[in-house]
PDB file of N, CA and C in Angstrom:
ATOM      1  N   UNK A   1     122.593 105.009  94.468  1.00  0.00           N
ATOM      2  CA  UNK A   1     122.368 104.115  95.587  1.00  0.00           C
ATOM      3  C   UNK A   1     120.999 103.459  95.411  1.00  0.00           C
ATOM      4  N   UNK A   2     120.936 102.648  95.149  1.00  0.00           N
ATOM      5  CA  UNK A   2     119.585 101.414  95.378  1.00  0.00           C
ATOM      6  C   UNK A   2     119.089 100.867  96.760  1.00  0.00           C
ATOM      7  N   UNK A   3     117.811 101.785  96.628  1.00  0.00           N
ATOM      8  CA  UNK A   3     117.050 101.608  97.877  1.00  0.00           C
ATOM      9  C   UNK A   3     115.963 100.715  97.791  1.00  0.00           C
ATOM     10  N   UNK A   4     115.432  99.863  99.398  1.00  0.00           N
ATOM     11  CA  UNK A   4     114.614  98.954  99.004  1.00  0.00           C
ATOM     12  C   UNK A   4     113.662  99.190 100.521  1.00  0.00           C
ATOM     13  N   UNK A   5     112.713  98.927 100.542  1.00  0.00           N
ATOM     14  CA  UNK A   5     111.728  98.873 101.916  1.00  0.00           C
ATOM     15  C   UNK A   5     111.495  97.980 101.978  1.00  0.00           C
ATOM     16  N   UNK A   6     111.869  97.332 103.453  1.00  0.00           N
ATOM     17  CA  UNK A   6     111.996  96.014 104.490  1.00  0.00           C
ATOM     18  C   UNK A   6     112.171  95.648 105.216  1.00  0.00           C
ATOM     19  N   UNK A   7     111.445  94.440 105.865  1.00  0.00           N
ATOM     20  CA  UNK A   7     110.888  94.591 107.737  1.00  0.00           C
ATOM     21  C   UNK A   7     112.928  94.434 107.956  1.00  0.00           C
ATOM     22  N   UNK A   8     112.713  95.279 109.502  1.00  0.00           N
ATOM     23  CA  UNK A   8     114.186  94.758 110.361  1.00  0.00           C
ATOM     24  C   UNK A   8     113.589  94.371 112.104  1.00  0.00           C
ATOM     25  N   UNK A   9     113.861  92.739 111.946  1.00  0.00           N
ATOM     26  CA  UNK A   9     113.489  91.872 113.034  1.00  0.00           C
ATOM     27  C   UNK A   9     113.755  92.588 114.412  1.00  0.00           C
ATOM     28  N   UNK A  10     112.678  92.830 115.370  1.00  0.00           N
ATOM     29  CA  UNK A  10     113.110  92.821 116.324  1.00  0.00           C
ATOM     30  C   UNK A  10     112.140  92.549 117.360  1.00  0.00           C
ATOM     31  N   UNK A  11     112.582  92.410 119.093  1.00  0.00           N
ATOM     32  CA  UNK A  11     112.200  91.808 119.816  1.00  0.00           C
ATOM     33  C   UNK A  11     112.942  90.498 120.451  1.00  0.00           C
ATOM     34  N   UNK A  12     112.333  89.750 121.087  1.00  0.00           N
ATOM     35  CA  UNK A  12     112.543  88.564 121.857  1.00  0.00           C
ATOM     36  C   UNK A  12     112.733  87.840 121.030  1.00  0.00           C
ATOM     37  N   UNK A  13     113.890  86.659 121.565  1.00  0.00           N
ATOM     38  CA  UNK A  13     113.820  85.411 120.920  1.00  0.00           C
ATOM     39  C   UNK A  13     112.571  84.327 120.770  1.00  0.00           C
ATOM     40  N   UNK A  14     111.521  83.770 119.607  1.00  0.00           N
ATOM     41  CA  UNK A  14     110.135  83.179 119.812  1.00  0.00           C
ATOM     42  C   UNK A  14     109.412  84.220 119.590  1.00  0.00           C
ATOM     43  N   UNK A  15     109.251  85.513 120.185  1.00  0.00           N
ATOM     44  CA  UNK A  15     108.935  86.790 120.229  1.00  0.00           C
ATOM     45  C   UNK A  15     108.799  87.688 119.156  1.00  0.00           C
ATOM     46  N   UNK A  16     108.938  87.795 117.503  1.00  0.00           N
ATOM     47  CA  UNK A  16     109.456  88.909 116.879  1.00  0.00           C
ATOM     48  C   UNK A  16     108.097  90.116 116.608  1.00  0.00           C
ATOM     49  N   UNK A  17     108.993  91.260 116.142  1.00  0.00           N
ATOM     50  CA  UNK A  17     107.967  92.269 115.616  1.00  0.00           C
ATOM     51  C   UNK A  17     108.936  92.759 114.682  1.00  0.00           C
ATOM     52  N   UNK A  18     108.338  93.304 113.785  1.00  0.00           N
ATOM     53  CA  UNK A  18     108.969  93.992 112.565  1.00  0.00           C
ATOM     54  C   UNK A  18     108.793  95.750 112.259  1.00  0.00           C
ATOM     55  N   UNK A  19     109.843  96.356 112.384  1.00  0.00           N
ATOM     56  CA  UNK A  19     110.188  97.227 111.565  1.00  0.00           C
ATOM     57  C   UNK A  19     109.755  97.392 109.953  1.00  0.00           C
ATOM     58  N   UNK A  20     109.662  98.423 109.627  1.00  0.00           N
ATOM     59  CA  UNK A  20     109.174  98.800 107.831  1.00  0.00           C
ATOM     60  C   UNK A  20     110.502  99.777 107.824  1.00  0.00           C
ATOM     61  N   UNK A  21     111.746  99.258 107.243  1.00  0.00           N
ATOM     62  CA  UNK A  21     112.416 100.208 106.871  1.00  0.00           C
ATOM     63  C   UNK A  21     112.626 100.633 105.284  1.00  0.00           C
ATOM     64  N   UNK A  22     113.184 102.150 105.219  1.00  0.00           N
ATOM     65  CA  UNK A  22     113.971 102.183 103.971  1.00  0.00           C
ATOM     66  C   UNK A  22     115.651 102.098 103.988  1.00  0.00           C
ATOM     67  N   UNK A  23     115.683 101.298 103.326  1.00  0.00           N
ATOM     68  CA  UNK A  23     117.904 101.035 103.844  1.00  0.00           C
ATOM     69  C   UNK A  23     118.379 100.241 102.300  1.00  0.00           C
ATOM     70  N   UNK A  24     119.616 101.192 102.134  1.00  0.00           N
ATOM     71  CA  UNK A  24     120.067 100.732 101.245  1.00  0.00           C
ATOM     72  C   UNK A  24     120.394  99.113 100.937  1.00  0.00           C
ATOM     73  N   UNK A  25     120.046  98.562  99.332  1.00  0.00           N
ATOM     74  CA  UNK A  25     119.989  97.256  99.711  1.00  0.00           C
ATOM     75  C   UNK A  25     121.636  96.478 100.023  1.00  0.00           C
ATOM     76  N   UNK A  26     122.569  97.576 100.264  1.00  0.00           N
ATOM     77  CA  UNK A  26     124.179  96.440 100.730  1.00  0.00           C
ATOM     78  C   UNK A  26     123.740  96.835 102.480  1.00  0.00           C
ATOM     79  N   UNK A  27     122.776  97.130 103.070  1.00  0.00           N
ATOM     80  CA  UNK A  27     123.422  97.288 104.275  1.00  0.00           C
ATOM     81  C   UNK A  27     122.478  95.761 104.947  1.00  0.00           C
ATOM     82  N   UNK A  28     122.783  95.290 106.299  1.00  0.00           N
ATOM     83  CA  UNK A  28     122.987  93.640 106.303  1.00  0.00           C
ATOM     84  C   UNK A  28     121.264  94.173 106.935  1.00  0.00           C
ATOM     85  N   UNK A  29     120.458  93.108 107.537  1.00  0.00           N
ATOM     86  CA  UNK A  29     118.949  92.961 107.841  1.00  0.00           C
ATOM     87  C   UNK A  29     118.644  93.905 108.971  1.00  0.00           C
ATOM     88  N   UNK A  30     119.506  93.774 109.592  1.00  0.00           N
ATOM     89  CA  UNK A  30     119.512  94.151 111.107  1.00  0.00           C
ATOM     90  C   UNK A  30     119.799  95.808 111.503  1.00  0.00           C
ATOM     91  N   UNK A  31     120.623  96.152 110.503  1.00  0.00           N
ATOM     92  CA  UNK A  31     121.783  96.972 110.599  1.00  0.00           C
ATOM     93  C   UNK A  31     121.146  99.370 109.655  1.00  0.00           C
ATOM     94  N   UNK A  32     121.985  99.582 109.565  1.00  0.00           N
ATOM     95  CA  UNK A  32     121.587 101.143 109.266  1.00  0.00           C
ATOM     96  C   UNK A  32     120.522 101.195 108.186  1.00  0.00           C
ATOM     97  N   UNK A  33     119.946 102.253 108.776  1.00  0.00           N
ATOM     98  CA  UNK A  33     119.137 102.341 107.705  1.00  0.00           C
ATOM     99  C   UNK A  33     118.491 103.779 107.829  1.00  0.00           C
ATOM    100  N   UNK A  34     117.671 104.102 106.617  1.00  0.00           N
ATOM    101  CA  UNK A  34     117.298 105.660 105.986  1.00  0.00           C
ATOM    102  C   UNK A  34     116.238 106.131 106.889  1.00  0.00           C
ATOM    103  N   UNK A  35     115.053 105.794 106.981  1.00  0.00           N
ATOM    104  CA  UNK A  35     113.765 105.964 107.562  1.00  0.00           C
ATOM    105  C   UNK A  35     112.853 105.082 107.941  1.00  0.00           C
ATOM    106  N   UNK A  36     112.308 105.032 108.823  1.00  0.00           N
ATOM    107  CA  UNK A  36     111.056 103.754 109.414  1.00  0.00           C
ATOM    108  C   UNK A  36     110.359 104.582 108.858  1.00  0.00           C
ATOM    109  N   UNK A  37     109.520 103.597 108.245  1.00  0.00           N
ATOM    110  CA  UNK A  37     108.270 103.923 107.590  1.00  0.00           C
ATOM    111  C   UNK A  37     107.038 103.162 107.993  1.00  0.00           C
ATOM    112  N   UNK A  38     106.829 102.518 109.119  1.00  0.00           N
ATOM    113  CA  UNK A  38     105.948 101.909 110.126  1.00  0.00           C
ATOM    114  C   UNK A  38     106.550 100.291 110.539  1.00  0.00           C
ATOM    115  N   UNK A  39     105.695  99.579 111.314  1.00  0.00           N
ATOM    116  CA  UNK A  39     105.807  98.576 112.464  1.00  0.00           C
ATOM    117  C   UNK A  39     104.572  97.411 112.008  1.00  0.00           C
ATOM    118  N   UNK A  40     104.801  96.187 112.099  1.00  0.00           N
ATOM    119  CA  UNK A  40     103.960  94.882 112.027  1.00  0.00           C
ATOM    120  C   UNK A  40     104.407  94.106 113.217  1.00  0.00           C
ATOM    121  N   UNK A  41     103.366  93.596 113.805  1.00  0.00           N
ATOM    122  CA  UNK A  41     103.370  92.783 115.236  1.00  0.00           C
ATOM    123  C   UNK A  41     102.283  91.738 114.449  1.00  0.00           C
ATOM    124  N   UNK A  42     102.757  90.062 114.524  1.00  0.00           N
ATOM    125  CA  UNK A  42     102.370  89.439 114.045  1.00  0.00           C
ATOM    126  C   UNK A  42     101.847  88.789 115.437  1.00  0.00           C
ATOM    127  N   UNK A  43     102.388  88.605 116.243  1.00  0.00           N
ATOM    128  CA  UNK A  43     102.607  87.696 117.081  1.00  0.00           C
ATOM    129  C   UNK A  43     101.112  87.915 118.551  1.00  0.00           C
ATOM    130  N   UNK A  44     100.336  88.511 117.804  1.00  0.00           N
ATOM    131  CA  UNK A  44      99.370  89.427 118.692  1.00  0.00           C
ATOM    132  C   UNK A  44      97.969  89.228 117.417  1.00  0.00           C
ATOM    133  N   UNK A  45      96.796  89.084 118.326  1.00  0.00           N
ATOM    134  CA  UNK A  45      95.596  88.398 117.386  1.00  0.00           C
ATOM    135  C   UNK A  45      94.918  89.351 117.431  1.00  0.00           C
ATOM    136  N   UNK A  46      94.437  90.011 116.137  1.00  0.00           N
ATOM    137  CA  UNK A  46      94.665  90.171 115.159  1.00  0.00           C
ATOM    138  C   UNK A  46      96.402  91.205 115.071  1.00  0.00           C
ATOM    139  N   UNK A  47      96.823  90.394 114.045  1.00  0.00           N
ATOM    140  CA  UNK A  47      98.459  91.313 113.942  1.00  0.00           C
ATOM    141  C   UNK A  47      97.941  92.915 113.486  1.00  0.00           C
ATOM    142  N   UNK A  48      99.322  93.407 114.326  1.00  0.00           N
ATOM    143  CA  UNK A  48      99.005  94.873 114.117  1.00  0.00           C
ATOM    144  C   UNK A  48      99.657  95.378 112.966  1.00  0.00           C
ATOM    145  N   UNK A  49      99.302  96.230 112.181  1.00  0.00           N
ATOM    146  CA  UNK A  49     100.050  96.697 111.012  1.00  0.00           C
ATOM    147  C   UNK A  49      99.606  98.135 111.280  1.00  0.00           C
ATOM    148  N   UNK A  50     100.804  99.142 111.138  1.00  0.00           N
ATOM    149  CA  UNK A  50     100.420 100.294 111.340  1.00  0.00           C
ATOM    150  C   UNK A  50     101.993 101.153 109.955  1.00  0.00           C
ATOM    151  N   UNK A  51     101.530 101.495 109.193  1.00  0.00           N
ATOM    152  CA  UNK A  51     102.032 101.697 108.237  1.00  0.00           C
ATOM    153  C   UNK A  51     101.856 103.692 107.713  1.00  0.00           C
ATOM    154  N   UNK A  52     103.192 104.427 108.010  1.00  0.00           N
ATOM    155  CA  UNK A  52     102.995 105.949 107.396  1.00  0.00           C
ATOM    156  C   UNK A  52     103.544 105.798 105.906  1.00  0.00           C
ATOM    157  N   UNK A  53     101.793 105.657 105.336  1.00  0.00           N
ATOM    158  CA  UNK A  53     101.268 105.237 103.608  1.00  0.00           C
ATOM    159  C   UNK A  53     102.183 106.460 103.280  1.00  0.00           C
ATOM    160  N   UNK A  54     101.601 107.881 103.401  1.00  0.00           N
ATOM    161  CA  UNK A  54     102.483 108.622 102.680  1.00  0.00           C
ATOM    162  C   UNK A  54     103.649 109.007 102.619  1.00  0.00           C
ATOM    163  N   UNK A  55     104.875 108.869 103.597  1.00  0.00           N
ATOM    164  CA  UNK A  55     106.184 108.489 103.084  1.00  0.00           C
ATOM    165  C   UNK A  55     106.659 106.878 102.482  1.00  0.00           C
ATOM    166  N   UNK A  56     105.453 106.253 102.727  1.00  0.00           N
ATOM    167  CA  UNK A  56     106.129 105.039 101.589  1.00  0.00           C
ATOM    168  C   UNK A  56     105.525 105.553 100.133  1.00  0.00           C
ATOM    169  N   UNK A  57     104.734 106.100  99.791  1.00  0.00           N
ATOM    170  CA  UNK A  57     104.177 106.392  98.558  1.00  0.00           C
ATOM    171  C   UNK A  57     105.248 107.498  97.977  1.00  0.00           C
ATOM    172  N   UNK A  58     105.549 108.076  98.667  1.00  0.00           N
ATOM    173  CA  UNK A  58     107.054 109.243  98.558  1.00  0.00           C
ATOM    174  C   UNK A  58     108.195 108.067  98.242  1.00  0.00           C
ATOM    175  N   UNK A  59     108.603 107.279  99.027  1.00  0.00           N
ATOM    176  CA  UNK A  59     109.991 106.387  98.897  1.00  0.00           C
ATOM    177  C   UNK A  59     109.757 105.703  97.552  1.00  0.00           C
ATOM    178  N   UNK A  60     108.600 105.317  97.275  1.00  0.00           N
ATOM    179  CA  UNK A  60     108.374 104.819  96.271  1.00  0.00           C
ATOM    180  C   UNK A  60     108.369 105.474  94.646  1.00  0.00           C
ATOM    181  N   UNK A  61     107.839 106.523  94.872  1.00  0.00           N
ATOM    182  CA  UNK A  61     107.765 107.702  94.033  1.00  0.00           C
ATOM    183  C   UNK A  61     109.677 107.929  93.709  1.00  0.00           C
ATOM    184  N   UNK A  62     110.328 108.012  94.881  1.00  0.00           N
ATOM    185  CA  UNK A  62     111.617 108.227  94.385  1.00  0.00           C
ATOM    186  C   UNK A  62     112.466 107.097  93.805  1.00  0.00           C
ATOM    187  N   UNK A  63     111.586 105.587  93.507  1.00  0.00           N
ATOM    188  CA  UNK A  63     112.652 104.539  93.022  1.00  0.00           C
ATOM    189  C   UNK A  63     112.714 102.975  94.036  1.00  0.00           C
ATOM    190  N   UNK A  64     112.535 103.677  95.585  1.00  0.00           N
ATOM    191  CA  UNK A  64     112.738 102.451  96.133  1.00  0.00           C
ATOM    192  C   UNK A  64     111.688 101.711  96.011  1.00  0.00           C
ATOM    193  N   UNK A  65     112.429 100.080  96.055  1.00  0.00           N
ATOM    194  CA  UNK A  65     111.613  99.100  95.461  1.00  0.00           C
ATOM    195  C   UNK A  65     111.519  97.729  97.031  1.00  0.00           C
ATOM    196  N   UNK A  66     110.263  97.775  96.899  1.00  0.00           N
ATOM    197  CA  UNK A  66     109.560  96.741  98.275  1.00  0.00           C
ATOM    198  C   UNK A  66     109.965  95.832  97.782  1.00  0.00           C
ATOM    199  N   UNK A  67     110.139  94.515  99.142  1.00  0.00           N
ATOM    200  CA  UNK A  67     110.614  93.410  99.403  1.00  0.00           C
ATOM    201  C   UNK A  67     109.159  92.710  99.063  1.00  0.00           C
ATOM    202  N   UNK A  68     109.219  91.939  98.854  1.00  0.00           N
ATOM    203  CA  UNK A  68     107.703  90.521  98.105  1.00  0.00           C
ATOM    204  C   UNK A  68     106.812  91.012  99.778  1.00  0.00           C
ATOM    205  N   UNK A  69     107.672  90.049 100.689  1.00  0.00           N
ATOM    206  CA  UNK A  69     106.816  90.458 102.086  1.00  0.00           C
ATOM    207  C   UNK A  69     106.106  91.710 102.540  1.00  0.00           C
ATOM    208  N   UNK A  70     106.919  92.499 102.157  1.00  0.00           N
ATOM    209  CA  UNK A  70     106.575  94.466 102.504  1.00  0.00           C
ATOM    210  C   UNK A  70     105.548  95.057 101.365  1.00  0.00           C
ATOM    211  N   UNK A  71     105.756  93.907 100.114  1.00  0.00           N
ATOM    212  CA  UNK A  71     104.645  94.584  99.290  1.00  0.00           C
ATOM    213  C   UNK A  71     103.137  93.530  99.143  1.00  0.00           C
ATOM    214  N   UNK A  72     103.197  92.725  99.777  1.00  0.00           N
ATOM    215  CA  UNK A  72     102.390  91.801 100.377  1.00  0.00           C
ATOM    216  C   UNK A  72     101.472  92.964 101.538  1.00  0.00           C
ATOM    217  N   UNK A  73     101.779  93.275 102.152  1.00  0.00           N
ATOM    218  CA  UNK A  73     101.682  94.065 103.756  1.00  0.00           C
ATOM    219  C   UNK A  73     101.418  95.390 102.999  1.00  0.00           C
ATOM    220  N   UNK A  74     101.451  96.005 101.643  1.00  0.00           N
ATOM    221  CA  UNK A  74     100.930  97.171 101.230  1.00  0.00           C
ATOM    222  C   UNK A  74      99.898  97.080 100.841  1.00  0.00           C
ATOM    223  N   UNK A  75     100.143  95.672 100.014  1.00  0.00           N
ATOM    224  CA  UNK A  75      98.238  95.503  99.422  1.00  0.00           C
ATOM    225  C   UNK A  75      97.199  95.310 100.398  1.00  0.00           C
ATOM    226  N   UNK A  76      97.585  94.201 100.821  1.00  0.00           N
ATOM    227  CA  UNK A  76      96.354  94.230 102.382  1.00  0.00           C
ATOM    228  C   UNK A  76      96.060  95.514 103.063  1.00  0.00           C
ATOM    229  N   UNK A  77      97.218  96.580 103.472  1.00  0.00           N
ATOM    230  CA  UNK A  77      96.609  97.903 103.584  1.00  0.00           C
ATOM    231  C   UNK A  77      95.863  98.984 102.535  1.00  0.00           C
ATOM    232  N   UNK A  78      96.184  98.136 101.529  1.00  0.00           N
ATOM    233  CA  UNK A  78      95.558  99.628 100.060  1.00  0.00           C
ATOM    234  C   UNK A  78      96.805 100.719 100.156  1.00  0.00           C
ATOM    235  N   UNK A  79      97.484 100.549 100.329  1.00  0.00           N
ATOM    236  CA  UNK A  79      98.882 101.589  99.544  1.00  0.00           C
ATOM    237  C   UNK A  79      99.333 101.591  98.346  1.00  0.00           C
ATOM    238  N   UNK A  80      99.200 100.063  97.984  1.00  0.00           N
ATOM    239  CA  UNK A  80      99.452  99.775  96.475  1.00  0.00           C
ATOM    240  C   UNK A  80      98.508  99.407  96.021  1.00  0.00           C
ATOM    241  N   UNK A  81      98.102  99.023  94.659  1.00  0.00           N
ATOM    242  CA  UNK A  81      97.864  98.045  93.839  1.00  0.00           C
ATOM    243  C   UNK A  81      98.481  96.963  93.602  1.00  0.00           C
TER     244      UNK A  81
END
């Protein structure tokens, strides 16, 4: 099974905040998934990013592979390189 970590939209319409999930990559944006692995609120000055580094450094360790956006949002925290 090919796993991937990536925001799942939610909130108000105009409104969004994002989810950090791990979910297999056939399941649809919105929809099941493995573990939250933290939350981004853009929509709020300065955006909030609140990210649990060490089960993504674990998800990662086992294979799953970040979305451009989600690994964008690791570097700015220092999780990755």
């Amino acid at each position: 099974m090919a796993v991937k970590i990536r925001m799942k939209r939610m909130g108000k319409k105009k409104s969004p905040f994002y989810r950090l999930v791990v979910a297999d990559i056939r399941a649809p944006r919105d929809g099941k998934f493995i573990e939250e692995v933290g939350f981004y609120n853009p929509c709020v000055e300065p955006p909030v990013i609140n990210l649990n580094g060490d089960a993504i450094k674990d998800w990662i360790a086992k294979g799953a592979k970040p979305s451009d956006t989600v690994k964008a949002l690791l570097k700015k925290e220092n999780i990755i390189e």
